[in-house]
Protein backbone atom coordinates (compact mmCIF):
# COMPACT_ATOMS: atom_id res chain seq x y z
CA UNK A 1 0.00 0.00 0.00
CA UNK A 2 1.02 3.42 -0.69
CA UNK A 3 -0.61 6.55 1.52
CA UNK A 4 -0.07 10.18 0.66
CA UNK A 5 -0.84 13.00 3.39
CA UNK A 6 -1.28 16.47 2.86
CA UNK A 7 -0.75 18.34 6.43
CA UNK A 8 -2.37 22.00 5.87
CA UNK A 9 -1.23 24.06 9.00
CA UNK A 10 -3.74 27.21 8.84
CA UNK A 11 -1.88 29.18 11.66
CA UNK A 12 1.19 29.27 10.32
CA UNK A 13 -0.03 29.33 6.50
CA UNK A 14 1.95 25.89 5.75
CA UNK A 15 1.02 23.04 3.78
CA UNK A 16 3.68 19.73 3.40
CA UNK A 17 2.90 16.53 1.28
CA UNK A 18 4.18 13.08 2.74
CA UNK A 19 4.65 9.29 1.12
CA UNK A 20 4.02 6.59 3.79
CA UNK A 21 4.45 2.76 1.62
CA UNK A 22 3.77 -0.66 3.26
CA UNK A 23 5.24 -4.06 2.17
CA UNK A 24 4.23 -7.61 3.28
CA UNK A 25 4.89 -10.82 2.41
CA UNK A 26 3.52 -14.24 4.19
CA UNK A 27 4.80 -18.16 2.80
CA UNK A 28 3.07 -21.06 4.15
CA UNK A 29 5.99 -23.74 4.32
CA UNK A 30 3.31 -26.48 5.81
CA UNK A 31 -0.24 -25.93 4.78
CA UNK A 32 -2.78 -25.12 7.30
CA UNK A 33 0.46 -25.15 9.79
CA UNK A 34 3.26 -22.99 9.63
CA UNK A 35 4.01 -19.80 7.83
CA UNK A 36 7.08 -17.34 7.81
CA UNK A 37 6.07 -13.91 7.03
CA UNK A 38 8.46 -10.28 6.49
CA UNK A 39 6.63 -6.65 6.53
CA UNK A 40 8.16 -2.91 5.87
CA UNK A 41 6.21 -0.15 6.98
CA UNK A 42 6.71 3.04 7.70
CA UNK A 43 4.87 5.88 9.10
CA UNK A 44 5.44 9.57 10.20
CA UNK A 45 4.51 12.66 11.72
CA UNK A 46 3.98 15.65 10.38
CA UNK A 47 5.69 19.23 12.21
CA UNK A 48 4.41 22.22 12.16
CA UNK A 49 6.73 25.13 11.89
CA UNK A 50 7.89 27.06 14.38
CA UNK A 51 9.25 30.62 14.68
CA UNK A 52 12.96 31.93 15.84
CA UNK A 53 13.60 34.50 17.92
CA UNK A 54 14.49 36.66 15.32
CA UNK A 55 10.63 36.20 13.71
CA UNK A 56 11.71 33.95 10.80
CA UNK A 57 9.94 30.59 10.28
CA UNK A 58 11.56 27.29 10.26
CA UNK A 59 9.88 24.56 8.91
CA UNK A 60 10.60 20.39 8.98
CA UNK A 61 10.61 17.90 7.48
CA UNK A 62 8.38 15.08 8.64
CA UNK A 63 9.91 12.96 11.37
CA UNK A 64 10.26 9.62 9.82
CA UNK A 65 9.67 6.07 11.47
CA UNK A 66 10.41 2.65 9.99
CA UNK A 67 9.86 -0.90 11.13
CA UNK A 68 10.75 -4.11 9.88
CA UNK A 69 9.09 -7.15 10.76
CA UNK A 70 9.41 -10.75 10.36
CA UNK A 71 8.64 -14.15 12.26
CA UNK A 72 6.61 -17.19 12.14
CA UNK A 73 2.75 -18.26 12.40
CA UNK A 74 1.75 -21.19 13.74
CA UNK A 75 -1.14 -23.35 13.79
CA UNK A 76 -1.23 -26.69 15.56
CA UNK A 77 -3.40 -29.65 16.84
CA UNK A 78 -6.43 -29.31 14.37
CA UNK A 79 -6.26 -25.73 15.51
CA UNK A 80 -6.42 -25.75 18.85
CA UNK A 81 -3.02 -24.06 19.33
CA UNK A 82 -2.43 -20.46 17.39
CA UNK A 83 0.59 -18.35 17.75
CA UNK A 84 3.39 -15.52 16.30
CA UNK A 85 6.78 -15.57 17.24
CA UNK A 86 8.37 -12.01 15.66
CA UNK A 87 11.34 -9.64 16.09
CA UNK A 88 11.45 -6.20 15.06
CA UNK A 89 13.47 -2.93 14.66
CA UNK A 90 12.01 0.37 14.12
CA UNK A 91 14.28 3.03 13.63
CA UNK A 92 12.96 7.01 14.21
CA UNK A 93 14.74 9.75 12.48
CA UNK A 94 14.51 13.72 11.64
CA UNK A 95 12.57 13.98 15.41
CA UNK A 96 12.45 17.65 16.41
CA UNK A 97 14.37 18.83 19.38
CA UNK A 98 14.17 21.54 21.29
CA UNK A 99 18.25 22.58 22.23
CA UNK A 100 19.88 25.87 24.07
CA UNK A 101 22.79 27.78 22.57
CA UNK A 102 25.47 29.21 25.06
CA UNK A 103 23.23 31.99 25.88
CA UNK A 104 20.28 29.93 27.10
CA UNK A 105 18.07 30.73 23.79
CA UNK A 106 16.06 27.90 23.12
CA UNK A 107 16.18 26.51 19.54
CA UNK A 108 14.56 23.39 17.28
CA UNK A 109 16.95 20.93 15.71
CA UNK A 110 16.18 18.33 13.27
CA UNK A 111 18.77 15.47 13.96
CA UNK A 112 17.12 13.26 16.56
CA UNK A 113 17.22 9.46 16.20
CA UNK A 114 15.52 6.65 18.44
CA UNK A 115 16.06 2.80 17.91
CA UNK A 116 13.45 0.36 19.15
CA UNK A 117 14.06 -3.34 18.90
CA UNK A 118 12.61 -6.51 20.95
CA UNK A 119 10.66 -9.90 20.29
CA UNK A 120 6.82 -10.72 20.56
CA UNK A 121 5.63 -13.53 21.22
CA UNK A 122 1.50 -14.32 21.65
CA UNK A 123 -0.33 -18.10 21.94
CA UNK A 124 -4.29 -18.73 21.90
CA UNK A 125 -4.74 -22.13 23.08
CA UNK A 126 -8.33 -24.12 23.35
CA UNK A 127 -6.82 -27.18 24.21
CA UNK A 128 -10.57 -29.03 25.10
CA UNK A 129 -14.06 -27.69 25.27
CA UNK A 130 -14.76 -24.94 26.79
CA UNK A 131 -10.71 -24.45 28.07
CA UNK A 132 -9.66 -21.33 26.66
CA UNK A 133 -6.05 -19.60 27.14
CA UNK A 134 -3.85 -16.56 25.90
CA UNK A 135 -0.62 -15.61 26.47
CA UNK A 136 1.42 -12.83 25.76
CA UNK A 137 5.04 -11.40 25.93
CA UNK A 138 7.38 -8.46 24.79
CA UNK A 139 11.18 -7.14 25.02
CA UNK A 140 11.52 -4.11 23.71
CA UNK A 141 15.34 -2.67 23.74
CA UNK A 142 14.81 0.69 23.19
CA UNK A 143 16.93 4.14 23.18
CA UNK A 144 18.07 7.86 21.91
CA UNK A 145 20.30 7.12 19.35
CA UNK A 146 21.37 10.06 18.30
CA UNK A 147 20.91 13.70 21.02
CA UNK A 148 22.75 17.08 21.10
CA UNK A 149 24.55 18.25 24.22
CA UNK A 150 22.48 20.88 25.92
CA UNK A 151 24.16 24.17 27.28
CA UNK A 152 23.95 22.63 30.79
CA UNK A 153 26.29 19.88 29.47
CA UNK A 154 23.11 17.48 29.74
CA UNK A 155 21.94 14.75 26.91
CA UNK A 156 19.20 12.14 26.66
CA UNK A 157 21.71 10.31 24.31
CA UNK A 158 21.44 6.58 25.30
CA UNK A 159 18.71 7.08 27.39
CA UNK A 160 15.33 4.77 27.25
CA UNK A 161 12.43 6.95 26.31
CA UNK A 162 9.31 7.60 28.96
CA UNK A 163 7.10 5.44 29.63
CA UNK A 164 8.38 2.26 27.57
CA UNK A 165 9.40 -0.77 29.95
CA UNK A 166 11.54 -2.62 28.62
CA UNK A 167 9.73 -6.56 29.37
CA UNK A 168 6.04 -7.09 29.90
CA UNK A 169 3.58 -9.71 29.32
CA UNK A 170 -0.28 -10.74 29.33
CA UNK A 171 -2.18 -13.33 30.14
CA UNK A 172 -5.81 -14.86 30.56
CA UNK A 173 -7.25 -18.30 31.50
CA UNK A 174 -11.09 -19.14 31.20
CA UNK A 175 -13.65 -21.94 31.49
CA UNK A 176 -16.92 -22.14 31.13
CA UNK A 177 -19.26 -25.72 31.31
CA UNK A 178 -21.20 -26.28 28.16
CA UNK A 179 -23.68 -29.34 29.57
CA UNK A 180 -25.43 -30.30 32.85
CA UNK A 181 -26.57 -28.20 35.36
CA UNK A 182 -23.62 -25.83 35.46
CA UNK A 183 -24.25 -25.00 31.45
CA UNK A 184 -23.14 -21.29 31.27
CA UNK A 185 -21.36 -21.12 34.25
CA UNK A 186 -17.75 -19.50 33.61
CA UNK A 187 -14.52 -18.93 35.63
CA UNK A 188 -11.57 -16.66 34.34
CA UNK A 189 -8.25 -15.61 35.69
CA UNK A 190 -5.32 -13.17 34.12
CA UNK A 191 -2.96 -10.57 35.16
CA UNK A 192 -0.66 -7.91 33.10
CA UNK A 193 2.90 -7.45 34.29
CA UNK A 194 5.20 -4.71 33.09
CA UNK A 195 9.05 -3.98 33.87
CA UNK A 196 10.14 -0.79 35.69
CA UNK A 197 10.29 1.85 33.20
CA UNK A 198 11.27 6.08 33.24
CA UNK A 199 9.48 9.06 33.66
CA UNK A 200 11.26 11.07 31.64
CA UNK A 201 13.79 11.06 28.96
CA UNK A 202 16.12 12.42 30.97
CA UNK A 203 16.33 8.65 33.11
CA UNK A 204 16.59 10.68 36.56
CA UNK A 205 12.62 9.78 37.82
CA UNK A 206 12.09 6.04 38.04
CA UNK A 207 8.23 4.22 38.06
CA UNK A 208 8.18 0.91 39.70
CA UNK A 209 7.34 -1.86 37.40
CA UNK A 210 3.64 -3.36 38.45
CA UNK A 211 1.96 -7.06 37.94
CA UNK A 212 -2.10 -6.84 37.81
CA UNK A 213 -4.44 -9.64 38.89
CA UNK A 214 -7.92 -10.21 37.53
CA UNK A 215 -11.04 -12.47 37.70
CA UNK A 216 -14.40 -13.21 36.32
CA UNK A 217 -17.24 -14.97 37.43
């Protein structure tokens, strides 16, 4: 696929066109069973200009983000177990950052860069009647690639951005009877469990990592 974006900033009188493609490709090596699969895509956001402190306006380009993808799908046991094991990489560029000069005059750059990269893994399992399961779990290796030295001698270079843990997972158990006099009745049980992860770019503010239980009845 192929998507075209015109951005139309009416404040600032600015209009910018953008290309975003998407490429995918899945191969079944056993029928009905296993698959490999690939995918490009990438995607990006649109900036409106800003203005310098001497009244002129500087415009961007659109910050850019692009992921490839590939792994397997699998279907086993007359279908009774599904699943996707994949690993990605998504690389960010041209992000917009605001930096300070000697004199403490703020300014917008155009040279950021931020890496992700990590597994996924998911399963949906109805191994007999009525038994259902899912499973999920994600790394995600993820950093500031590329960050300017502020005039306070401070950078978010290397740092993990806010907000993004860097393991967490998902899962959910359920039954419910289908015959006799408990027909209808259902029991579930599941929880959501994510690593410690930032605050802030900047790494100094730390939020504790968290596991969630739940249950249905």
């Amino acid at each position: 696929s192929l998507r075209g974006d015109r951005f139309h900033d009416v404040a600032n009188d600015y209009m910018q066109t953008s290309w975003s493609p998407k490429l995918g490709l899945v191969y079944q090596v056993v029928k009905d069973q296993l698959s490999i699969f690939g995918n490009y895509m990438n995607g990006f956001k649109n900036v409106a200009p800003s203005l310098l402190s001497d009244n002129t306006k500087q415009v961007f380009k659109p910050e850019q983000a692009n992921q490839l993808e590939y792994g397997v799908k699998f279907e086993l046991l007359q279908g009774k177990i599904n699943g996707t094991v994949s690993v990605y990489d998504i690389q960010v560029k041209d992000k917009v950052r605001t930096v300070l000069d000697a004199n403490n005059i703020a300014s917008s750059v155009q040279d950021g860069t931020q890496n992700s990269k990590g597994i996924e893994f998911d399963i949906i399992a109805n191994p007999f009647p009525g038994f259902h399961v899912i499973m999920g779990y994600g790394y995600n290796d993820s950093s500031f690639e590329k960050s300017s030295m502020n005039a306070n001698g401070t950078s978010i270079e290397g740092k993990r951005p806010a907000g993004v843990p860097r393991n967490s997972a998902n899962y959910w158990l359920s039954y419910k009877f289908s015959e006799g006099s408990m027909n209808g009745f259902g029991l579930g049980f599941g929880g959501n469990y994510s690593d410690d992860y930032f605050f802030n770019d900047q790494n100094t503010v730390k939020v504790s990592g968290f596991h969630t239980m739940d249950a249905t009845v």
